[in-house]
PDB file of N, CA and C in Angstrom:
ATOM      1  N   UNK A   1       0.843  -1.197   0.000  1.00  0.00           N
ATOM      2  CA  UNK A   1       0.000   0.000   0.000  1.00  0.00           C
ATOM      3  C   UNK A   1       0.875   1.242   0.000  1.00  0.00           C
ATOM      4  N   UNK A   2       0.122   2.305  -0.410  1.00  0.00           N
ATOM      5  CA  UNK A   2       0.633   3.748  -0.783  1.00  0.00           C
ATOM      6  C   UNK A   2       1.483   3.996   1.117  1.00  0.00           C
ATOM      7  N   UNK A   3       1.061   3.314   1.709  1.00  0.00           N
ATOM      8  CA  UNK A   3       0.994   3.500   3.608  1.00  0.00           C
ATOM      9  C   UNK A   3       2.330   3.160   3.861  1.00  0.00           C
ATOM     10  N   UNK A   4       2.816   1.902   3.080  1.00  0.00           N
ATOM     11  CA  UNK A   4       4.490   1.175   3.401  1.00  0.00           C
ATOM     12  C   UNK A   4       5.576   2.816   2.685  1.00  0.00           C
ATOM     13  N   UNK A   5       5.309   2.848   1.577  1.00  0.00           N
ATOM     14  CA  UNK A   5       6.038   3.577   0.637  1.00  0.00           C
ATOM     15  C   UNK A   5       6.385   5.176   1.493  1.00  0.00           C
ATOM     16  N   UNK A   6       5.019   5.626   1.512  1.00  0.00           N
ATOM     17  CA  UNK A   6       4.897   6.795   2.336  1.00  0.00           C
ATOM     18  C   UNK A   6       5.741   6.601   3.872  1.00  0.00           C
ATOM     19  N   UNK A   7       5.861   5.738   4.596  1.00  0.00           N
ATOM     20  CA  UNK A   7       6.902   5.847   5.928  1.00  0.00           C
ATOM     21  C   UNK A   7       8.096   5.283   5.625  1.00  0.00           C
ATOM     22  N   UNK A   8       8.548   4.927   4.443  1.00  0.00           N
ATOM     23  CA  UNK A   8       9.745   5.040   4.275  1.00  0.00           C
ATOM     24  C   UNK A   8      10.515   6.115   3.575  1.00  0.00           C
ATOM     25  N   UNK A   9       9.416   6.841   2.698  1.00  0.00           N
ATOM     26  CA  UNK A   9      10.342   8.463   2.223  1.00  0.00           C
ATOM     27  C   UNK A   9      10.245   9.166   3.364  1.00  0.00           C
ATOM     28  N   UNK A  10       9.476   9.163   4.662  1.00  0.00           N
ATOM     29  CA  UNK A  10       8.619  10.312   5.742  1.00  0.00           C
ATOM     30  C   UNK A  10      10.243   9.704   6.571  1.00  0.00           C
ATOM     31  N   UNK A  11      10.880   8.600   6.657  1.00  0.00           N
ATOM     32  CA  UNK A  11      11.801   8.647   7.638  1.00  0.00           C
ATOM     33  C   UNK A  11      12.956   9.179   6.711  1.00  0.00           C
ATOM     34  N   UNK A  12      13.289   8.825   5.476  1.00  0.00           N
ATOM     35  CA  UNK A  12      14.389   9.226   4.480  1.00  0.00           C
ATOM     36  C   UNK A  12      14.594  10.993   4.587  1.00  0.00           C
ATOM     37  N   UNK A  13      13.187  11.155   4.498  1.00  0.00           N
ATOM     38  CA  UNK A  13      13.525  12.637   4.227  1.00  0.00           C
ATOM     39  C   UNK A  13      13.695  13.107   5.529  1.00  0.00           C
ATOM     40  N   UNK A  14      13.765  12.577   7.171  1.00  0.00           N
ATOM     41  CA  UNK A  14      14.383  13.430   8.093  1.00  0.00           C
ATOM     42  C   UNK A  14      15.570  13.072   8.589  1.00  0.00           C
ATOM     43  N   UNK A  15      16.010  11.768   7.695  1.00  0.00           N
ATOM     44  CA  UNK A  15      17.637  11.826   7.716  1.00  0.00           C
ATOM     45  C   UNK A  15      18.141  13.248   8.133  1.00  0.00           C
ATOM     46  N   UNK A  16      19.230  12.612   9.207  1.00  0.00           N
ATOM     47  CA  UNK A  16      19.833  14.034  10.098  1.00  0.00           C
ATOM     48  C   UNK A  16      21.384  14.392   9.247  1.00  0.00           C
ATOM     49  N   UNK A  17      21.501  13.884   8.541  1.00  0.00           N
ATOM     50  CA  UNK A  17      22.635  14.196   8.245  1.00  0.00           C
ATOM     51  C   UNK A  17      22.432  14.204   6.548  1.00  0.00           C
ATOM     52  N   UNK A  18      22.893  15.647   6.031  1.00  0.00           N
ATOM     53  CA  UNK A  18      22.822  15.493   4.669  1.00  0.00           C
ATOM     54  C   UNK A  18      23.615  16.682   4.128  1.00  0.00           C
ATOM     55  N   UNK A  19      23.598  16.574   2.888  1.00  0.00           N
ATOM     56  CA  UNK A  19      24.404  18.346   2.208  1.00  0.00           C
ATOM     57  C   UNK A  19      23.143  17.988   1.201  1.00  0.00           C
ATOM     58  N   UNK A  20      22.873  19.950   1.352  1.00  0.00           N
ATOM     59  CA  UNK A  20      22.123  20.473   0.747  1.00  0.00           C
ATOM     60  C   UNK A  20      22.739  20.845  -0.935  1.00  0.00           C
ATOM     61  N   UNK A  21      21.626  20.873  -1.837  1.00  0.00           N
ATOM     62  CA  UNK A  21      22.291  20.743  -3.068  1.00  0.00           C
ATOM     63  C   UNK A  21      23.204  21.999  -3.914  1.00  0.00           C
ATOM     64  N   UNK A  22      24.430  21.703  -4.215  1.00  0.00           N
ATOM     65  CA  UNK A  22      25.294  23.076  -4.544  1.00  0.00           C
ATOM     66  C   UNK A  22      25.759  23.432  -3.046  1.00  0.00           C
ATOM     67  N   UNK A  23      25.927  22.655  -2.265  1.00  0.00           N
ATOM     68  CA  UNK A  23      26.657  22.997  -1.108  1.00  0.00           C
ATOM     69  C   UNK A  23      27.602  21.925  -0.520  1.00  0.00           C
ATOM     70  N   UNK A  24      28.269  22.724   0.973  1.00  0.00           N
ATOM     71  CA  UNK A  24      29.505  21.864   1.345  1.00  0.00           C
ATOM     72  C   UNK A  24      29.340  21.148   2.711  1.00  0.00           C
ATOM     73  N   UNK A  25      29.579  20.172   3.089  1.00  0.00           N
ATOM     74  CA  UNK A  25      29.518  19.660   4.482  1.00  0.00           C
ATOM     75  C   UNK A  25      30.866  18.633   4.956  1.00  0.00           C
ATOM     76  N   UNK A  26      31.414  19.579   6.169  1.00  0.00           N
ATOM     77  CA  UNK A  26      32.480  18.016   6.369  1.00  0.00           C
ATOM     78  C   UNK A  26      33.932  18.026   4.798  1.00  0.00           C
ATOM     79  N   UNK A  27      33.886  18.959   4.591  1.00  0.00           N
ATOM     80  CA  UNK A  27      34.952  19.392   3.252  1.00  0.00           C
ATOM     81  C   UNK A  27      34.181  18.446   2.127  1.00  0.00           C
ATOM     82  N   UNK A  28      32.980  18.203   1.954  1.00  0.00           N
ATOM     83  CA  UNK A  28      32.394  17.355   0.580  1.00  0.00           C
ATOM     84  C   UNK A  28      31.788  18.324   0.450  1.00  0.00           C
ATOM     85  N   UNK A  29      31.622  18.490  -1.025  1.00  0.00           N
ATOM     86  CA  UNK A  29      31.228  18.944  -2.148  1.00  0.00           C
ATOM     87  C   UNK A  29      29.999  18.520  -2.701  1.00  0.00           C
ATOM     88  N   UNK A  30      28.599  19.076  -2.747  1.00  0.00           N
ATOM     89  CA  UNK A  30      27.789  18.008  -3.346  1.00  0.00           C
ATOM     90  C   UNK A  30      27.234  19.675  -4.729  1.00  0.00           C
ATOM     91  N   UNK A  31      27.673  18.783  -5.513  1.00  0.00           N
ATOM     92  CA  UNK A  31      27.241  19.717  -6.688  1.00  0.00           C
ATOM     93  C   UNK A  31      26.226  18.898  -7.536  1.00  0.00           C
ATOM     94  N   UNK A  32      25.687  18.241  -6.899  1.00  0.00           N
ATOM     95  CA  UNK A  32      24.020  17.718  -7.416  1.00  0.00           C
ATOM     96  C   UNK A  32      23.238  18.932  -7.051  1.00  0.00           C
ATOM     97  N   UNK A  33      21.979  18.251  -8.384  1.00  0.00           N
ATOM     98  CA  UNK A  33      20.953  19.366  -7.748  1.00  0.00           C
ATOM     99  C   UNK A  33      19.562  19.421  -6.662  1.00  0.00           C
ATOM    100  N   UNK A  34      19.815  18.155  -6.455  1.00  0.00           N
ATOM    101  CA  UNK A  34      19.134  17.479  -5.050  1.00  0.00           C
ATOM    102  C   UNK A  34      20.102  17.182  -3.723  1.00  0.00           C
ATOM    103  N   UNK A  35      19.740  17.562  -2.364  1.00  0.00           N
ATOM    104  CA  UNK A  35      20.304  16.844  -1.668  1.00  0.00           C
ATOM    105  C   UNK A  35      20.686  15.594  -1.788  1.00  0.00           C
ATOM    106  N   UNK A  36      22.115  15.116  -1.206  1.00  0.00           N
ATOM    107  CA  UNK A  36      22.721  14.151  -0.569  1.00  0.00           C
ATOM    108  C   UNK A  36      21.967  13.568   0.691  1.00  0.00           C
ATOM    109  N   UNK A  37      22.474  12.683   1.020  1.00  0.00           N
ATOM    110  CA  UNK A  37      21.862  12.261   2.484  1.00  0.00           C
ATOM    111  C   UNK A  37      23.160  11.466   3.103  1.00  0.00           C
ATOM    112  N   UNK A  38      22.955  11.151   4.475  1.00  0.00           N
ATOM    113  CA  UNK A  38      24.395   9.455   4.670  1.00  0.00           C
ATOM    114  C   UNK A  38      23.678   8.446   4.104  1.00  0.00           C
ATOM    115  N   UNK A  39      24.881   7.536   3.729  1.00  0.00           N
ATOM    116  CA  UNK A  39      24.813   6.746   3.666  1.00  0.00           C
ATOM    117  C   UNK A  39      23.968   5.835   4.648  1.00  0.00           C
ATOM    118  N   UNK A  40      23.985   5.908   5.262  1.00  0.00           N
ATOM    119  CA  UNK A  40      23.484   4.736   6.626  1.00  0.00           C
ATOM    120  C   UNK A  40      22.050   5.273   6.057  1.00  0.00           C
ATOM    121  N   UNK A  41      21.366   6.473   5.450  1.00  0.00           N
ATOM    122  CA  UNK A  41      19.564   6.620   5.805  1.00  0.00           C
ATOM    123  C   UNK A  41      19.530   6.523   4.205  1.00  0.00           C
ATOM    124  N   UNK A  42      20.389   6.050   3.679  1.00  0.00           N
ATOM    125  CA  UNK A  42      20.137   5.589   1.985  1.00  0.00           C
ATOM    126  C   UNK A  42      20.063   4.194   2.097  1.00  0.00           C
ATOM    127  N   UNK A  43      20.490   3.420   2.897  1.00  0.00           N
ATOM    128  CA  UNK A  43      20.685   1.929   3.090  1.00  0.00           C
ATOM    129  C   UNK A  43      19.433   1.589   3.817  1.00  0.00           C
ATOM    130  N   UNK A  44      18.868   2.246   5.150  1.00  0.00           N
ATOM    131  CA  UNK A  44      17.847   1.907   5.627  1.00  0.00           C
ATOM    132  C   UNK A  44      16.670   1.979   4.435  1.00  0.00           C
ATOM    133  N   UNK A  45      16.301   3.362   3.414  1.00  0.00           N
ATOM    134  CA  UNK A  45      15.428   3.230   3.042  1.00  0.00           C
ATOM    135  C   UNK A  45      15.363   2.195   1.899  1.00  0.00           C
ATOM    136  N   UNK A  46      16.568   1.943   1.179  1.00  0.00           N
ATOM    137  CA  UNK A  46      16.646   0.943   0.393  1.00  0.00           C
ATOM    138  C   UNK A  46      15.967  -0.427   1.161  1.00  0.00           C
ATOM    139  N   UNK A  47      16.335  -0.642   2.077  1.00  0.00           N
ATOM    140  CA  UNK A  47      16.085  -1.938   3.049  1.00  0.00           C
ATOM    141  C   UNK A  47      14.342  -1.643   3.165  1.00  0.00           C
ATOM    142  N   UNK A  48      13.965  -0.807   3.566  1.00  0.00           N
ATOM    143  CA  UNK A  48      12.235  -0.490   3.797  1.00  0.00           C
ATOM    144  C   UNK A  48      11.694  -0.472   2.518  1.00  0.00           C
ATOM    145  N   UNK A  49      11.987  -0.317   1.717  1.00  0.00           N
ATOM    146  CA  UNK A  49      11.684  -0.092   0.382  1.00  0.00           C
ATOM    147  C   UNK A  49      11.519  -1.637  -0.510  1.00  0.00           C
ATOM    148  N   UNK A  50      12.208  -1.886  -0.040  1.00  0.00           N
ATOM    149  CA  UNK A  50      12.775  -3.841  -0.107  1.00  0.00           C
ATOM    150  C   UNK A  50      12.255  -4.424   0.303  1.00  0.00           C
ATOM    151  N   UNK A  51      11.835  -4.213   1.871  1.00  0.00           N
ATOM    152  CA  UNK A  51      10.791  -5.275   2.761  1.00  0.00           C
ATOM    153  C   UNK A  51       9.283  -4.622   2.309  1.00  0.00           C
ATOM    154  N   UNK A  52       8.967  -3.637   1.842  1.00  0.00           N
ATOM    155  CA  UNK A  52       7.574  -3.200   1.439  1.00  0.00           C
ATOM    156  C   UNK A  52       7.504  -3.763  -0.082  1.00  0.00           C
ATOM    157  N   UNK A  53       8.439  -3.744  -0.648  1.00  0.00           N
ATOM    158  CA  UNK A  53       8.193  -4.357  -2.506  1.00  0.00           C
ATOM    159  C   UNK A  53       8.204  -6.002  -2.232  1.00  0.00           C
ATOM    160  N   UNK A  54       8.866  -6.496  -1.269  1.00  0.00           N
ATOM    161  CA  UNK A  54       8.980  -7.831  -1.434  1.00  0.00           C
ATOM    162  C   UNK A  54       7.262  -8.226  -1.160  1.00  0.00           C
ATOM    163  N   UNK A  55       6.845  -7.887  -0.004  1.00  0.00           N
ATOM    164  CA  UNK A  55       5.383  -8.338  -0.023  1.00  0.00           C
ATOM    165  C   UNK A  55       4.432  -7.626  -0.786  1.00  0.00           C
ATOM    166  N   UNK A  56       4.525  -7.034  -2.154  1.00  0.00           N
ATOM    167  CA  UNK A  56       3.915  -6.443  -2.942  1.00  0.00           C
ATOM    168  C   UNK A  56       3.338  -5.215  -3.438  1.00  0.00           C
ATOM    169  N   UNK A  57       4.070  -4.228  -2.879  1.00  0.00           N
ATOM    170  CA  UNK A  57       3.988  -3.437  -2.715  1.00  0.00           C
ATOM    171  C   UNK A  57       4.392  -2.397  -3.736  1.00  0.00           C
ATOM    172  N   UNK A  58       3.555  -2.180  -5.169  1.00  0.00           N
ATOM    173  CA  UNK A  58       3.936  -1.459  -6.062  1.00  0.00           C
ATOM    174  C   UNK A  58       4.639  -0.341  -6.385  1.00  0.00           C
ATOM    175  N   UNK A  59       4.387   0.476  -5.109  1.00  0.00           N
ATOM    176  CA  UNK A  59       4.612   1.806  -5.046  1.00  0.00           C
ATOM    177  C   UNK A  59       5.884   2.061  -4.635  1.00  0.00           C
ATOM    178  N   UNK A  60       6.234   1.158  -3.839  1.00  0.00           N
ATOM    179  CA  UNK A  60       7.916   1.010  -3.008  1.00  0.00           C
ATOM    180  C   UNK A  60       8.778   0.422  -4.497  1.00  0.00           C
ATOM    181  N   UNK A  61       8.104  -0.513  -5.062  1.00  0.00           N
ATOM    182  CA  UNK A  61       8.983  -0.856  -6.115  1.00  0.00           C
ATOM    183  C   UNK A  61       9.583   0.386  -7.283  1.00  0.00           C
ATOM    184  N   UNK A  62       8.366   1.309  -7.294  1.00  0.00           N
ATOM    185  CA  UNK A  62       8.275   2.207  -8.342  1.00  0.00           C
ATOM    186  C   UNK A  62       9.465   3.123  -7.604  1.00  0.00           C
ATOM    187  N   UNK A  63       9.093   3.684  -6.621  1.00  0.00           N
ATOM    188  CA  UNK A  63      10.206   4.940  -5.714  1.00  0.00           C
ATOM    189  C   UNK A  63      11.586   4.188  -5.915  1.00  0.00           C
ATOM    190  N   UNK A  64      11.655   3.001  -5.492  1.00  0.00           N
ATOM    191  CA  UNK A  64      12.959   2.252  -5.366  1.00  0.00           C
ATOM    192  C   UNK A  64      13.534   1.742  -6.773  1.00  0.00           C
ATOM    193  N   UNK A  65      13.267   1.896  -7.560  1.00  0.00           N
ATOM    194  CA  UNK A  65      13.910   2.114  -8.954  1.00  0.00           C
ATOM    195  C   UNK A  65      14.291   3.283  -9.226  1.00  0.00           C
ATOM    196  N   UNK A  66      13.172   4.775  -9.147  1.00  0.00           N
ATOM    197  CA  UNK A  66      13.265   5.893  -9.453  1.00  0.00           C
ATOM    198  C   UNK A  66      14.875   6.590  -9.243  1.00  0.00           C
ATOM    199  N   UNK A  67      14.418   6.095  -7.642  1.00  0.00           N
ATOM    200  CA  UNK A  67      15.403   6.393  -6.805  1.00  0.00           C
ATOM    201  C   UNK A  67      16.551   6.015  -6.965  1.00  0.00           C
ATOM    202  N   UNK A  68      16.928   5.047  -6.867  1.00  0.00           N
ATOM    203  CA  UNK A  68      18.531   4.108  -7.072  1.00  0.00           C
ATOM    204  C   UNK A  68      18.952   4.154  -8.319  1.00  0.00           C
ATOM    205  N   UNK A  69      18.329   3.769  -9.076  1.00  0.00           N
ATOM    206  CA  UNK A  69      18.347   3.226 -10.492  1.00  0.00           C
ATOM    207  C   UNK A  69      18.167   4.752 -11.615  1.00  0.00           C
ATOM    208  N   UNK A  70      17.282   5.319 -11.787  1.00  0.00           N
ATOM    209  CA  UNK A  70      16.876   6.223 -12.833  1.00  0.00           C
ATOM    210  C   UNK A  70      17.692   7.873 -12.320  1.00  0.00           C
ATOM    211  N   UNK A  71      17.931   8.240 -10.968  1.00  0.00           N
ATOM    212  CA  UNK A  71      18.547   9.612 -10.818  1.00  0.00           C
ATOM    213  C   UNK A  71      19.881   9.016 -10.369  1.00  0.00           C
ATOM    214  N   UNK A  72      20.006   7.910  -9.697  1.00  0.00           N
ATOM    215  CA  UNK A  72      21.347   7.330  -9.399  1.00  0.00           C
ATOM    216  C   UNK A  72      22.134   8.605  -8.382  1.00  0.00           C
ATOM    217  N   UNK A  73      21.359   8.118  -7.342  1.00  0.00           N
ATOM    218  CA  UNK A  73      21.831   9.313  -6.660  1.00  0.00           C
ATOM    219  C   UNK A  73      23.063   8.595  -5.646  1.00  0.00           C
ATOM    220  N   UNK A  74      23.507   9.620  -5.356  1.00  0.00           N
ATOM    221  CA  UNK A  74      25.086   9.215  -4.244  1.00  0.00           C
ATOM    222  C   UNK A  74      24.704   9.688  -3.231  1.00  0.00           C
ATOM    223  N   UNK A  75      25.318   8.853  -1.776  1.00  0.00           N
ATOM    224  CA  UNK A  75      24.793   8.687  -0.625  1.00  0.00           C
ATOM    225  C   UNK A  75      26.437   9.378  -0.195  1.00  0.00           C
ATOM    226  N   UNK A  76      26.571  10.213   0.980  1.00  0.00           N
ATOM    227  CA  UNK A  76      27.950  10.034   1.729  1.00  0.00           C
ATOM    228  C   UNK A  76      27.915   9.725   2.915  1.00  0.00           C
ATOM    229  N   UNK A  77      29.547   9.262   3.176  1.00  0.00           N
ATOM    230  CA  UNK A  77      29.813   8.955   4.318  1.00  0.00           C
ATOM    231  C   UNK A  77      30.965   9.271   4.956  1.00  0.00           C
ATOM    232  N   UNK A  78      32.045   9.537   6.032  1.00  0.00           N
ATOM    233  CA  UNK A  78      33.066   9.513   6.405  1.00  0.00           C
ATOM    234  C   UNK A  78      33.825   8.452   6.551  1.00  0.00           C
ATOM    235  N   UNK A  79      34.480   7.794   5.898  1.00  0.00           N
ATOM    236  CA  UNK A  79      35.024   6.739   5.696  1.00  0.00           C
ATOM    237  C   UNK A  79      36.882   7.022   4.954  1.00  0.00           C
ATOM    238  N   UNK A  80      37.855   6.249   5.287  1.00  0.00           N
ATOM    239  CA  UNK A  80      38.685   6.279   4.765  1.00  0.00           C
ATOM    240  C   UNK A  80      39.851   5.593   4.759  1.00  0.00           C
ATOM    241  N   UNK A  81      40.548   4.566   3.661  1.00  0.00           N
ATOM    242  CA  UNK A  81      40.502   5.619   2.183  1.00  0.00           C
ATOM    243  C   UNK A  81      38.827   4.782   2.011  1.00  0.00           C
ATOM    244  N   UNK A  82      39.069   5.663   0.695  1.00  0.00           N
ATOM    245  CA  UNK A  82      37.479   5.421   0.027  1.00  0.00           C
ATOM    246  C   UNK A  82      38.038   4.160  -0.580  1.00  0.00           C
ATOM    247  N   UNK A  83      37.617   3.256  -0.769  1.00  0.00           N
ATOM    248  CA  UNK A  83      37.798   2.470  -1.309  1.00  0.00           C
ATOM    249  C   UNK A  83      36.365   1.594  -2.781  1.00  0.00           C
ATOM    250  N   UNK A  84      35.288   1.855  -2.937  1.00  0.00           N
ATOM    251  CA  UNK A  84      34.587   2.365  -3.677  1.00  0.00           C
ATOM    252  C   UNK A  84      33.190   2.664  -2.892  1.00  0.00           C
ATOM    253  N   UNK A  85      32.226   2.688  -3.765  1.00  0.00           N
ATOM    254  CA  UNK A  85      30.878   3.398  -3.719  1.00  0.00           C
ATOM    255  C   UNK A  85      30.047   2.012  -3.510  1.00  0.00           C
ATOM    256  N   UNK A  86      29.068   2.786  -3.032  1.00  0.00           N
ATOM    257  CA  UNK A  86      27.705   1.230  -2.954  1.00  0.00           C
ATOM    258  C   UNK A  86      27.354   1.490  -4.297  1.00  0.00           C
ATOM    259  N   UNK A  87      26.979   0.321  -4.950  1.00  0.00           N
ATOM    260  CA  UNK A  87      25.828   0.319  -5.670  1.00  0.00           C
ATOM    261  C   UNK A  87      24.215  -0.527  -5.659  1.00  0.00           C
ATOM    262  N   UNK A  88      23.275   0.129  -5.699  1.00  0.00           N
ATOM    263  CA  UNK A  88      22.242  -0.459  -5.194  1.00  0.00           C
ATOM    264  C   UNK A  88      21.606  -1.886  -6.416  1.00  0.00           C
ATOM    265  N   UNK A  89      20.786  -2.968  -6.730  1.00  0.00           N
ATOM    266  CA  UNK A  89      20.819  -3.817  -7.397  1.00  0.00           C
ATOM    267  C   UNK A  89      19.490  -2.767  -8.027  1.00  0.00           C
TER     268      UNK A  89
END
């Protein structure tokens, strides 16, 4: 239902940690034109997004392509060295 989909963008989008778009946080650079978020609240919603599409849930499937797949957005984190990037399936 529209109900799974909806509390997993409602927790994504108050991810506490993010850079705003064309701005700097932590010496990163995010010159997208959407916010960034961490990593850790890109992984949870992937995961909610996952447990709501697995039991059928159209709407989570649709966001969770949009999302990962079609804007291919980048998540950060403090980590180092970098050694590469997630990629989502």
């Amino acid at each position: 239902t529209n109900v799974e989909t909806d509390k997993c963008c409602r927790d994504h989008d108050h991810c506490s940690e993010y850079i705003l778009a064309k701005s700097s946080l932590h010496g990163l650079r995010n010159n997208a034109p959407f916010t960034r978020v961490h990593c850790r609240c890109d992984k949870k919603f992937y995961d909610c997004l996952k447990t709501a599409a697995d039991t059928g849930d159209q709407p989570s499937q649709m966001v969770g392509y949009m999302y990962f797949n079609l804007l291919e957005t980048q998540c950060f984190q403090e980590d180092y060295p970098i050694t590469n990037c997630t990629k989502y399936p």
